[in-house]
N, C-alpha and C. Protein backbone atom coordinates (compact mmCIF):
# COMPACT_ATOMS: atom_id res chain seq x y z
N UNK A 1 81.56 321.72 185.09
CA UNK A 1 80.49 321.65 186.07
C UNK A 1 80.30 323.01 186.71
N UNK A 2 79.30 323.27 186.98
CA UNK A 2 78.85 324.70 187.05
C UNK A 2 79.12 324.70 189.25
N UNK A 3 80.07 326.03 189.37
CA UNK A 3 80.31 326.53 190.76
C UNK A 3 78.89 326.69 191.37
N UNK A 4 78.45 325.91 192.48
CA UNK A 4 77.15 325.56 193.18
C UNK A 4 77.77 326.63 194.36
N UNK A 5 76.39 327.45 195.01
CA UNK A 5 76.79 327.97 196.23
C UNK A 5 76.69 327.60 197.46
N UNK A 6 76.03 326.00 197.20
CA UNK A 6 76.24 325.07 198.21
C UNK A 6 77.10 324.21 197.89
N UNK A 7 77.66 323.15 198.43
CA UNK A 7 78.72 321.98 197.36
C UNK A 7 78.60 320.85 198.71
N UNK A 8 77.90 321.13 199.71
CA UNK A 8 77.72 319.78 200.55
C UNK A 8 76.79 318.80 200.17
N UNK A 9 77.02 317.87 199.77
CA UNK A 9 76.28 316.89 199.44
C UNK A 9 75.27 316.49 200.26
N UNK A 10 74.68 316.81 201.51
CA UNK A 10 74.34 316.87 202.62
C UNK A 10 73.14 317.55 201.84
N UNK A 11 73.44 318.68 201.36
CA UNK A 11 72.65 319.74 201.24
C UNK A 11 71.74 319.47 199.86
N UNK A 12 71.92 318.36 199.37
CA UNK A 12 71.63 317.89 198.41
C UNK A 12 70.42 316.86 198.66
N UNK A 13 71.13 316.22 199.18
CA UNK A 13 70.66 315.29 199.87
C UNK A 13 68.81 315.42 200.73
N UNK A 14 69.26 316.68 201.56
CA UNK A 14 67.63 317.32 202.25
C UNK A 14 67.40 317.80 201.11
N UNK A 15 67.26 318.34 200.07
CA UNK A 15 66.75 319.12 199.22
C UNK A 15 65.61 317.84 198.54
N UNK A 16 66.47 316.67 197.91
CA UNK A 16 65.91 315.60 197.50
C UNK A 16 64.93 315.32 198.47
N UNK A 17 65.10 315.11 200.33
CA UNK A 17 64.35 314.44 200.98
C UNK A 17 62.73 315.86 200.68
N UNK A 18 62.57 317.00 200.95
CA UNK A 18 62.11 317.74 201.06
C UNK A 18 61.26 317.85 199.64
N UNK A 19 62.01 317.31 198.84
CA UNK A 19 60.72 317.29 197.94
C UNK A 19 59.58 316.33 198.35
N UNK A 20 60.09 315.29 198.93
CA UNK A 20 58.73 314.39 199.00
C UNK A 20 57.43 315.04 199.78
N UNK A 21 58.10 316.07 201.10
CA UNK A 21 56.79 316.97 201.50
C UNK A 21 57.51 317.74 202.32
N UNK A 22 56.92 318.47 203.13
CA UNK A 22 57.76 319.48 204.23
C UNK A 22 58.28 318.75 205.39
N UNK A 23 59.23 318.54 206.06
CA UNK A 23 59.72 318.20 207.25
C UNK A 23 60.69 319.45 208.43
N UNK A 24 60.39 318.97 209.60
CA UNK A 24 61.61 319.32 210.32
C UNK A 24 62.62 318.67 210.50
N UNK A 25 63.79 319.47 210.65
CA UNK A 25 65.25 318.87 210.50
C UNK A 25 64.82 317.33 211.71
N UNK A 26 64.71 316.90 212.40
CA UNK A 26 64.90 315.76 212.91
C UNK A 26 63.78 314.45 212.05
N UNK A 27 63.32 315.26 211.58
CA UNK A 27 62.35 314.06 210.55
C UNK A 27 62.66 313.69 209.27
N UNK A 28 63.57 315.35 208.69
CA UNK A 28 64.61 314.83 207.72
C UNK A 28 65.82 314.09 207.64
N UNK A 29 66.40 314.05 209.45
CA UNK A 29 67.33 313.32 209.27
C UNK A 29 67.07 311.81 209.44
N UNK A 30 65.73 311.02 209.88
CA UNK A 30 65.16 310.17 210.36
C UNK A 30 64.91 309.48 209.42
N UNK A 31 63.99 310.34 208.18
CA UNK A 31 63.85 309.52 206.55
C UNK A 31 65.32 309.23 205.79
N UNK A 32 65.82 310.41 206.06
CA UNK A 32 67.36 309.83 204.86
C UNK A 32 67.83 308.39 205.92
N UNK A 33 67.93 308.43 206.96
CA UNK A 33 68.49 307.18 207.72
C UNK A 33 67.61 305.92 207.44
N UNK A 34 66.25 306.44 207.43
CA UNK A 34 65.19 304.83 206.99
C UNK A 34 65.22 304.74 205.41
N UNK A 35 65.43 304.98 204.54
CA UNK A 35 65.90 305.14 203.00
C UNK A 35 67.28 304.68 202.78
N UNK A 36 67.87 304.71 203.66
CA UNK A 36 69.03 304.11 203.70
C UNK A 36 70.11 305.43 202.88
N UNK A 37 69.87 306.64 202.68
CA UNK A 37 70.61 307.40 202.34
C UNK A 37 72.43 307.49 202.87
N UNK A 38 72.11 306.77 204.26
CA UNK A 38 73.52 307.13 204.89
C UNK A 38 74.62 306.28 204.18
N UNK A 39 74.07 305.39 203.36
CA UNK A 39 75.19 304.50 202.81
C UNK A 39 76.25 304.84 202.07
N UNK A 40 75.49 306.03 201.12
CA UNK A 40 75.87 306.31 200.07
C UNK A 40 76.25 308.16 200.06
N UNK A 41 75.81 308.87 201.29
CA UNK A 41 75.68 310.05 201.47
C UNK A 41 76.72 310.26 203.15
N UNK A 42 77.27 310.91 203.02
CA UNK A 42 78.41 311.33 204.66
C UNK A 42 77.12 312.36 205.20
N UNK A 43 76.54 311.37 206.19
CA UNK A 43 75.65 312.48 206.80
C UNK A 43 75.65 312.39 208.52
N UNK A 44 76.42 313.87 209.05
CA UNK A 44 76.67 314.15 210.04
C UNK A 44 74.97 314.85 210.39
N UNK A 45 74.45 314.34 211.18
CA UNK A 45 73.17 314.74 211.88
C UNK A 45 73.43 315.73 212.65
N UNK A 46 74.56 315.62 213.20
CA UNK A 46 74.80 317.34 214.59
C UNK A 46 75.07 318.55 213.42
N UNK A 47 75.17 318.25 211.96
CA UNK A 47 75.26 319.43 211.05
C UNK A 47 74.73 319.57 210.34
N UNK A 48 72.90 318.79 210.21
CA UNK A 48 71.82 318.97 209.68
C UNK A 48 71.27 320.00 209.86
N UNK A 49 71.05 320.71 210.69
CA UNK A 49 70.53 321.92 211.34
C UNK A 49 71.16 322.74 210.60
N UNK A 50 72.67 322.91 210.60
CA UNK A 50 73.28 324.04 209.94
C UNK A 50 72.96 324.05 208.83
N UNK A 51 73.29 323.04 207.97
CA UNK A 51 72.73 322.82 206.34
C UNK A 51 71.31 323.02 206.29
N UNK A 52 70.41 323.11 207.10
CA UNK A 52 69.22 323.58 206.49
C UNK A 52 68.74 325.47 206.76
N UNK A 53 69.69 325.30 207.38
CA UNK A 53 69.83 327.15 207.56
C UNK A 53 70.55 327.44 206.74
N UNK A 54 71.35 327.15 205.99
CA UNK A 54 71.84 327.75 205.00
C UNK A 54 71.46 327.49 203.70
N UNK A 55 70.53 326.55 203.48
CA UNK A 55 69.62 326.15 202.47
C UNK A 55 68.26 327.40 202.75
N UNK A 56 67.75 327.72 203.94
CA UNK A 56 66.76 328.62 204.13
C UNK A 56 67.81 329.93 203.58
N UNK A 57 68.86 330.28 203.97
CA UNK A 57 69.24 331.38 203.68
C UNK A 57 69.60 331.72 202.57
N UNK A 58 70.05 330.41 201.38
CA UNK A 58 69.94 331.16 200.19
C UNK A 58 69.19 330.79 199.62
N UNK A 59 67.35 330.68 200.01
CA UNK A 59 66.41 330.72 199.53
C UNK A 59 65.72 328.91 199.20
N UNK A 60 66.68 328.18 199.44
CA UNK A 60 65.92 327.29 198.82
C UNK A 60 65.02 325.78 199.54
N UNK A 61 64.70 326.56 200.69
CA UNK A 61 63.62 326.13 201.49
C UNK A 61 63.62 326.88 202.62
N UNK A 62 62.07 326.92 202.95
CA UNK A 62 61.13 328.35 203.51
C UNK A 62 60.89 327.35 205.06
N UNK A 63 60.37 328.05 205.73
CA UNK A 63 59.40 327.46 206.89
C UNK A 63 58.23 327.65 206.36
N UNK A 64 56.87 326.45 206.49
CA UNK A 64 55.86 325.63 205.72
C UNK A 64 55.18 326.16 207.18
N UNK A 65 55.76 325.77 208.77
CA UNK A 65 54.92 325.78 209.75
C UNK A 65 55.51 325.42 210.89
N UNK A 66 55.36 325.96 212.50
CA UNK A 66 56.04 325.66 213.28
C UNK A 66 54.78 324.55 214.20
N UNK A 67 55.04 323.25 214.76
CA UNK A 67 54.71 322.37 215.47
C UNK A 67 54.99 322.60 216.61
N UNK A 68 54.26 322.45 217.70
CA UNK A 68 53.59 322.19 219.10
C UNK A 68 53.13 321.08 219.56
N UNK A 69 53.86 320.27 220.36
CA UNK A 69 53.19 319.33 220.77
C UNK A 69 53.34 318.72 222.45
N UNK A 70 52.70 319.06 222.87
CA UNK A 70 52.28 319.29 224.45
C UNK A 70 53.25 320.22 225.06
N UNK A 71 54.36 319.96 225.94
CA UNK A 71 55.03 320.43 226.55
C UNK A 71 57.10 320.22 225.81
N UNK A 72 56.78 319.72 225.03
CA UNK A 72 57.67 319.22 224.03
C UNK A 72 58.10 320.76 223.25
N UNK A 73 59.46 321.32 223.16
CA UNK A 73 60.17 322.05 222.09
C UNK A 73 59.41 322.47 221.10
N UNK A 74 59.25 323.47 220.63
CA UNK A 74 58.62 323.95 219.05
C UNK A 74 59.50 322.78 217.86
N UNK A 75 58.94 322.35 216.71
CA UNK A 75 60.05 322.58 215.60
C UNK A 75 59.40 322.80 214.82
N UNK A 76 60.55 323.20 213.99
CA UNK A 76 60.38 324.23 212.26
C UNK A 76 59.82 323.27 211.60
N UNK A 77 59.06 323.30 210.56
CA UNK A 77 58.97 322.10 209.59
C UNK A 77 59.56 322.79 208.25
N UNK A 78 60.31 322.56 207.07
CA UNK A 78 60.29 323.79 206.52
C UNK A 78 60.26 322.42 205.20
N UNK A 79 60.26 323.38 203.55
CA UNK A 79 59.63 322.96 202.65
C UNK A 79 60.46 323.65 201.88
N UNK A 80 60.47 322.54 200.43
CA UNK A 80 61.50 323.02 199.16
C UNK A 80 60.72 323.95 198.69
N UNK A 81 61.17 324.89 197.74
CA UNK A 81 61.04 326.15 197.42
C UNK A 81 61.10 326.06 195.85
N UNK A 82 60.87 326.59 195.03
CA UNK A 82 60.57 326.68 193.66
C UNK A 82 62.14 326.80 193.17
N UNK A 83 62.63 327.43 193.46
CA UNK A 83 64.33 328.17 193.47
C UNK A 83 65.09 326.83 194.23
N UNK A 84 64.59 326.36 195.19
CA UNK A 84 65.14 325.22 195.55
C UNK A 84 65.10 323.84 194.59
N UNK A 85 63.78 323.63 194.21
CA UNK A 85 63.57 322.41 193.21
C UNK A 85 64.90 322.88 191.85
N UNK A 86 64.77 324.01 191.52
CA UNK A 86 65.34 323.66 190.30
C UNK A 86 67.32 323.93 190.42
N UNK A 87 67.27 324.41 192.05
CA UNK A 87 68.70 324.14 192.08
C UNK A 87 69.15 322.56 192.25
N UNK A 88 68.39 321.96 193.30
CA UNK A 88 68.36 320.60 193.03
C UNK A 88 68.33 319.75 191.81
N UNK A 89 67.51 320.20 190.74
CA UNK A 89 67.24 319.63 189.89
C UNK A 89 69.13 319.81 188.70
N UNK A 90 69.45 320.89 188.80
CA UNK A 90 70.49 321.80 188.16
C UNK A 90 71.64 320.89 188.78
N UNK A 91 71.67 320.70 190.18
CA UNK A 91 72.90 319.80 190.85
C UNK A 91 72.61 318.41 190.39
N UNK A 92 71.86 317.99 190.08
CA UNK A 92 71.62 316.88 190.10
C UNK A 92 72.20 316.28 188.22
N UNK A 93 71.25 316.90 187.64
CA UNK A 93 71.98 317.02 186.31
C UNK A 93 73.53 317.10 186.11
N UNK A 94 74.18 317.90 186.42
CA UNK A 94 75.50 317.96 186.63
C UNK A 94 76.69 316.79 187.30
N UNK A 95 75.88 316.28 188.31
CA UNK A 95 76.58 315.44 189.13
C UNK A 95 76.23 313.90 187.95
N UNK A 96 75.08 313.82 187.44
CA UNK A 96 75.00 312.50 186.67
C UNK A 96 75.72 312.87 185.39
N UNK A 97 75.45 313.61 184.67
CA UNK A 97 76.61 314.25 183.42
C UNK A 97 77.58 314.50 183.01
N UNK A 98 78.27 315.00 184.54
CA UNK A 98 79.69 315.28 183.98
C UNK A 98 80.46 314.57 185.03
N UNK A 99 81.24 313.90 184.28
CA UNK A 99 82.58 312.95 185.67
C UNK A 99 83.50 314.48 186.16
N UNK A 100 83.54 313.79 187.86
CA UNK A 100 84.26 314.71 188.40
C UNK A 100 85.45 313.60 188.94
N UNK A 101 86.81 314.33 189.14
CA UNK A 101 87.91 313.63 189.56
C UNK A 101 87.66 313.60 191.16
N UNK A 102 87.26 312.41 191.62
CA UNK A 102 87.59 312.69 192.96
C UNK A 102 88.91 311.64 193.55
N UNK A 103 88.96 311.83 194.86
CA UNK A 103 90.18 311.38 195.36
C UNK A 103 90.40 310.30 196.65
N UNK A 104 89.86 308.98 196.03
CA UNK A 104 89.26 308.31 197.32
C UNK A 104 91.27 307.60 197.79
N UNK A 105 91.09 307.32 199.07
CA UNK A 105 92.33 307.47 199.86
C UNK A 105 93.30 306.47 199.51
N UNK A 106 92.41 304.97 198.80
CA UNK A 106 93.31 304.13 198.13
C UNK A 106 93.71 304.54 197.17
N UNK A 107 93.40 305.00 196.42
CA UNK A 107 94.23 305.68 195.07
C UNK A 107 95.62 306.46 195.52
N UNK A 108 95.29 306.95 196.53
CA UNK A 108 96.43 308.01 197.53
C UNK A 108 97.44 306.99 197.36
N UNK A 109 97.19 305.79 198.06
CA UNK A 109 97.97 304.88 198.48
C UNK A 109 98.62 304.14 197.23
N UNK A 110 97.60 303.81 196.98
CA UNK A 110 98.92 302.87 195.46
C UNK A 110 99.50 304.10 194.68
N UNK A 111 99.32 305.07 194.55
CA UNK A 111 100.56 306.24 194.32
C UNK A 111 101.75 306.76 194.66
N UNK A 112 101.46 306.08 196.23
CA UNK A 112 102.74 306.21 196.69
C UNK A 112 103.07 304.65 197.38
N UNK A 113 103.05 303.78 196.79
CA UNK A 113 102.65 302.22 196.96
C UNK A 113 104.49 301.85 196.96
N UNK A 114 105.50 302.28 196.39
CA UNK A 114 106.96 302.59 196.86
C UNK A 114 107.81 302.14 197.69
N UNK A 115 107.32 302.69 198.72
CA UNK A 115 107.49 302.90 200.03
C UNK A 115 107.71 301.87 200.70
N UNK A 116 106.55 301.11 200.54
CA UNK A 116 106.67 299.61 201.08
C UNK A 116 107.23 298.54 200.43
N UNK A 117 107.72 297.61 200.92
CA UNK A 117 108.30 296.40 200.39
C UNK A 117 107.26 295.68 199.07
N UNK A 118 107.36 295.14 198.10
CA UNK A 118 106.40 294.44 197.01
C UNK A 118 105.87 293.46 198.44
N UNK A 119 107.09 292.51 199.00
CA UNK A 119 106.39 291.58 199.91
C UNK A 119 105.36 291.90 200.44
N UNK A 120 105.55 293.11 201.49
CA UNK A 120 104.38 293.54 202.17
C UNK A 120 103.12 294.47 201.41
N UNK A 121 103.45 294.78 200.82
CA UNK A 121 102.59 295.34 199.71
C UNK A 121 101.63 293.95 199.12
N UNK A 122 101.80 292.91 198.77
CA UNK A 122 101.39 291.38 198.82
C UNK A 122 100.69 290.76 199.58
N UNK A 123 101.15 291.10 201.04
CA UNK A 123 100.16 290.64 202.21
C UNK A 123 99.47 291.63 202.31
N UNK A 124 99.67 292.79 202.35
CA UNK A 124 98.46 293.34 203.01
C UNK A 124 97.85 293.47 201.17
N UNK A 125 98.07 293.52 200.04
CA UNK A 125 96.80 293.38 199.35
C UNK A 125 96.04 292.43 199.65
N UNK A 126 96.79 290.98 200.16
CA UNK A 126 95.76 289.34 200.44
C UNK A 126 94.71 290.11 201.53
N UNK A 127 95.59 290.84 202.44
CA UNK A 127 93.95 291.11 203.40
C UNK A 127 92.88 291.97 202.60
N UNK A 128 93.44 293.01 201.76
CA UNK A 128 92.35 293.48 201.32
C UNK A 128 91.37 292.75 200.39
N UNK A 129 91.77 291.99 199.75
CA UNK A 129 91.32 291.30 198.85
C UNK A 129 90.14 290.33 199.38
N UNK A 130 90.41 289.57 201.10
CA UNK A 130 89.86 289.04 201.61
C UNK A 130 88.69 290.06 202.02
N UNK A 131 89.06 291.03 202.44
CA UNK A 131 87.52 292.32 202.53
C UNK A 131 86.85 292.42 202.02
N UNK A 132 86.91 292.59 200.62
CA UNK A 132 86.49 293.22 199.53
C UNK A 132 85.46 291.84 199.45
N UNK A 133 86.31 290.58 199.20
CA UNK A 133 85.19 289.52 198.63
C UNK A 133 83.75 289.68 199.95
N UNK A 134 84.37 289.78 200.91
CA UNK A 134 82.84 289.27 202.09
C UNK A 134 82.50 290.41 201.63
N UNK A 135 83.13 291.86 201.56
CA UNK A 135 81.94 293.15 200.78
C UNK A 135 81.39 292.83 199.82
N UNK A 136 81.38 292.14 198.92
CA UNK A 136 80.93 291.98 197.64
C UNK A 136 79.98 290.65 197.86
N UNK A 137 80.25 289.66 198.93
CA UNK A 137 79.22 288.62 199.33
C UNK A 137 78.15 289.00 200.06
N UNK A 138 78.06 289.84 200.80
CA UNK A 138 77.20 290.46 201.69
C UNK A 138 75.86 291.46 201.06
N UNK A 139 76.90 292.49 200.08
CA UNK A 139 76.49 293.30 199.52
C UNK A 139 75.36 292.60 198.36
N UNK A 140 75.65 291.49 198.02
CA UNK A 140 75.17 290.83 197.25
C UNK A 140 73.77 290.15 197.07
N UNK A 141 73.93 290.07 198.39
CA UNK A 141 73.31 289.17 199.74
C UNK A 141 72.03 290.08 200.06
N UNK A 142 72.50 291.15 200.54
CA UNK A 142 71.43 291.95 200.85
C UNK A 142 70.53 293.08 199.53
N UNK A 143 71.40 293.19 198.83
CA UNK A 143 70.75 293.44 197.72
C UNK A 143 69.47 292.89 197.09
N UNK A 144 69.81 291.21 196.35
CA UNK A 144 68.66 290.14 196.43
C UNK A 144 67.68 290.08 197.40
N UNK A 145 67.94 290.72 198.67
CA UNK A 145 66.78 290.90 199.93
C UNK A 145 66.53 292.18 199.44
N UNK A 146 66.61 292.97 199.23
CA UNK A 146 65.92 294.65 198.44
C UNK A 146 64.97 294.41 197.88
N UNK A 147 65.46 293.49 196.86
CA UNK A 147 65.09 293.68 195.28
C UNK A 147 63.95 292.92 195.92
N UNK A 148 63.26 292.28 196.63
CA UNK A 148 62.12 291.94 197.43
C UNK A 148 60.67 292.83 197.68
N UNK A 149 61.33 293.59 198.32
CA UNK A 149 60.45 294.81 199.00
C UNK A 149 60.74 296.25 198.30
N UNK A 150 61.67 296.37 197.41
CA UNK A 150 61.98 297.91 196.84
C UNK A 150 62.06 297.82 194.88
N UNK A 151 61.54 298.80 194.92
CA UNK A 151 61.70 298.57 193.12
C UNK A 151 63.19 299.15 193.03
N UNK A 152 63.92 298.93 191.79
CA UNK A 152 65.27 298.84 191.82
C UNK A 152 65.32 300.41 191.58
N UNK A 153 64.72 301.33 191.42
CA UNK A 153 64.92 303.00 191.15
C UNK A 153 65.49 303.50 192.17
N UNK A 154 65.17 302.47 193.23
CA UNK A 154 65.64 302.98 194.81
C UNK A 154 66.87 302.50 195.11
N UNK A 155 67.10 301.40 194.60
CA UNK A 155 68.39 300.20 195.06
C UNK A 155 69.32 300.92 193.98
N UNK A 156 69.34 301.50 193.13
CA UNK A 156 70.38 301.89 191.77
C UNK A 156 71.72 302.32 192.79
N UNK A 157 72.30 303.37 193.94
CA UNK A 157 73.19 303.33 194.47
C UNK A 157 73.42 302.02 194.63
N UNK A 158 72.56 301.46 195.28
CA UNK A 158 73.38 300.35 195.85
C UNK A 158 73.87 299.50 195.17
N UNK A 159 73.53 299.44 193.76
CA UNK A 159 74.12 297.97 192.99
C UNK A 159 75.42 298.88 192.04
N UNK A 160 75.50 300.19 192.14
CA UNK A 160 76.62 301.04 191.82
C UNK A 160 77.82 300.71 192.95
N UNK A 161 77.59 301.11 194.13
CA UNK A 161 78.48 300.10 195.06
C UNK A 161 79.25 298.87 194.97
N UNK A 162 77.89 298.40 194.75
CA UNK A 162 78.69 296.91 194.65
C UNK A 162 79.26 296.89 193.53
N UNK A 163 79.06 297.11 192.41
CA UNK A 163 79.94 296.95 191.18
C UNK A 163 81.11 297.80 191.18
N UNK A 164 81.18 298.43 192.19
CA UNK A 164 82.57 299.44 192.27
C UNK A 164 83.48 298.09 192.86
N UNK A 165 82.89 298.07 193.98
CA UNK A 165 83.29 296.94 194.95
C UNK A 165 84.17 295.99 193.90
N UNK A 166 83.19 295.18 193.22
CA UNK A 166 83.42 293.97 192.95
C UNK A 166 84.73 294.68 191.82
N UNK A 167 84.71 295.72 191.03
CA UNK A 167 85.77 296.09 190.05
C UNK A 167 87.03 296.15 190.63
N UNK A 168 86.81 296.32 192.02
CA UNK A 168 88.11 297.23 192.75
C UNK A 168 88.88 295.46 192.85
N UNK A 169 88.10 295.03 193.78
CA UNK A 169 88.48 293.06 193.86
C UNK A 169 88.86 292.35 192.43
N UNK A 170 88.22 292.76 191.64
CA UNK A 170 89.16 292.00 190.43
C UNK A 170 90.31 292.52 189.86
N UNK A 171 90.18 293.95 190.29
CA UNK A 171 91.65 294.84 189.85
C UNK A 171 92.79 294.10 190.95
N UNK A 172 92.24 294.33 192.37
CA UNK A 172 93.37 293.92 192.82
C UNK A 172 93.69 292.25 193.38
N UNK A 173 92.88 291.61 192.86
CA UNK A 173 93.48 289.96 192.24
C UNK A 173 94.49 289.71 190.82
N UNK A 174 94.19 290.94 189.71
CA UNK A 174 94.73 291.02 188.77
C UNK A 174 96.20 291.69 189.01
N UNK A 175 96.02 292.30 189.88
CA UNK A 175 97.88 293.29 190.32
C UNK A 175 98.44 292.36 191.41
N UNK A 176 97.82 291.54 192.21
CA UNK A 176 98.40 290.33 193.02
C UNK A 176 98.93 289.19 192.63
N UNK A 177 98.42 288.67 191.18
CA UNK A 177 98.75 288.00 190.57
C UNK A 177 100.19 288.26 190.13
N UNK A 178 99.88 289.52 189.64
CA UNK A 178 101.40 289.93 188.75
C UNK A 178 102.80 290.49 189.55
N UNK A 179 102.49 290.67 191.30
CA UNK A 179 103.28 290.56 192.01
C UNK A 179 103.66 289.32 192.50
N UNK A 180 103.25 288.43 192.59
CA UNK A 180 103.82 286.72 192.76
C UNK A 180 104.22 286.32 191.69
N UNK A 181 104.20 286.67 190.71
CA UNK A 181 104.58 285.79 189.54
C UNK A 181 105.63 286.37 188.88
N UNK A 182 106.05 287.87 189.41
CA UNK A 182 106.97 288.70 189.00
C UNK A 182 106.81 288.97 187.61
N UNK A 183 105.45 289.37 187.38
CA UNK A 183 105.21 289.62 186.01
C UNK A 183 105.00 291.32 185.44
N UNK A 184 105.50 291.92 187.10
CA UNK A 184 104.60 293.15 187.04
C UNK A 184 106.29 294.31 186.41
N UNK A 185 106.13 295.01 185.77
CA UNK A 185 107.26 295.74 185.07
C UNK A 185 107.41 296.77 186.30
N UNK A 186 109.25 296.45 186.72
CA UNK A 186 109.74 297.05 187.29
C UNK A 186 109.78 297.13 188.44
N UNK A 187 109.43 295.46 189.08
CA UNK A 187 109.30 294.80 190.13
C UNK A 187 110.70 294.35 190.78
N UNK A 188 111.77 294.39 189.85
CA UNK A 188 112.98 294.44 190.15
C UNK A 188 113.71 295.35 191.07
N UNK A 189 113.54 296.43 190.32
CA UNK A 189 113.91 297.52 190.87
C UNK A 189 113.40 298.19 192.01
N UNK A 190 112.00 298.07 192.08
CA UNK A 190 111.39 298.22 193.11
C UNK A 190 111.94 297.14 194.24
N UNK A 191 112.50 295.90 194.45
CA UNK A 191 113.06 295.15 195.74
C UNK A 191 114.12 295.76 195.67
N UNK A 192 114.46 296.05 194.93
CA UNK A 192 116.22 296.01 195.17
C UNK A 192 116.10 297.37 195.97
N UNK A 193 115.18 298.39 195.50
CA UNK A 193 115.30 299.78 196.33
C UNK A 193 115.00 299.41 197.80
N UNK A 194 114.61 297.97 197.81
CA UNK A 194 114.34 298.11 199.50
C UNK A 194 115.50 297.11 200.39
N UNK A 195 116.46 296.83 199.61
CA UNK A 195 117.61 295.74 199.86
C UNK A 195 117.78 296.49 201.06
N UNK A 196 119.14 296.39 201.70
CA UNK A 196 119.76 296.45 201.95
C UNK A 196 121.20 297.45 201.39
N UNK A 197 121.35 298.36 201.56
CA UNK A 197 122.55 298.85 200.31
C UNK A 197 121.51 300.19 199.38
N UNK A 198 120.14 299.76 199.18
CA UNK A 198 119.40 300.00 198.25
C UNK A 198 119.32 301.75 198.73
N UNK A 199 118.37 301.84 197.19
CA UNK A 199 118.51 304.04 196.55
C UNK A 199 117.94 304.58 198.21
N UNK A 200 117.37 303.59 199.11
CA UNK A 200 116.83 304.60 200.34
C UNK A 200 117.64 304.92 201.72
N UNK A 201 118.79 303.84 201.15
CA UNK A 201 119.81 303.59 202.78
C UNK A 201 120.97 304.44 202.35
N UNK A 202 121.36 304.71 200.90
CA UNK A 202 122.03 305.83 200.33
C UNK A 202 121.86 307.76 200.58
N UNK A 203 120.46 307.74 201.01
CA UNK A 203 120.11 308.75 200.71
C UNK A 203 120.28 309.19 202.36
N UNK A 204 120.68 308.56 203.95
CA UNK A 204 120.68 308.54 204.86
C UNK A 204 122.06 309.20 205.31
């Protein structure tokens, strides 16, 4: 994947909104929020401003025109840029093309999943498991209300979500299973390290 001299997704994000026409930063942050962008995008609004100055600064959106309106603040309106469309276009390609490793915090966790007792490792998967389903009922839920009023070109994050969702919930019904039933290899060893006596009260 090709080194971007932006890499905030943020910055991606206004680039996309800005094609539809010129805005100022509070109208760009107003559409990504009514589009529902925030679902699927980490968008800090007190650092919209910065990201679009540094999108103006390496060229890839201009000021279009400054607004006046009565006694009210100036604002910028500013507009994607030719150099801007096709860096957008260039990030965009890349990000659908090539898998990148990222590092979401549960993965952290069942890596070092050890630590804790299998027991408790058991209950608290039952709570997660109980999350996940109302995420995946809800999500479900409101989706079928989309697919109403939005053609699905727009909804495509969102039914990516949910199918993450719903994968993550059958993975971990499938590894819950195999911790109650003691089917899971090396489930032995793993209690016994948490006995009493066990490899962690040795090491004290």
């Amino acid at each position: 994947m090709q080194r971007r001299r932006l890499r905030n997704p943020l910055a991606l994000a206004v680039l996309a909104t800005l094609w539809q026409k010129p805005m100022h930063p509070y109208e760009i942050a107003q559409t990504l929020r009514s589009q529902g962008k925030d679902s699927s995008t980490k968008i800090n609004y007190g650092s919209l401003y910065t990201v679009v100055q540094n999108l103006e600064k390496h060229g890839f959106v201009e000021v279009t025109d400054v607004e006046r309106q009565g006694n009210r603040p100036e604002r910028t309106v500013y507009g994607i840029t030719e150099t801007g469309r096709l860096e957008a276009t260039e990030w965009m390609s890349d990000l659908i093309a090539v898998p990148a490793k990222e590092f979401p915090i549960f993965e952290t966790a069942l890596s070092l999943l050890g630590v804790l007792p299998p027991s408790d490792v058991e209950r608290l998967l039952e709570e997660r498991l109980k999350a996940l389903d109302v995420q995946v009922a809800s999500g479900r839920g409101a989706l079928e209300k989309l697919y109403e009023t939005l053609p699905r070109l727009f909804l495509v994050e969102n039914e990516y979500q949910l199918h993450m969702t719903e994968a993550e919930a059958a993975w971990v019904r499938g590894f819950l299973d195999e911790l109650r039933t003691g089917a899971l290899p090396g489930i032995d060893l793993w209690k016994s390290f948490h006995e009493p006596g066990g490899e962690q009260d040795t090491r004290t």
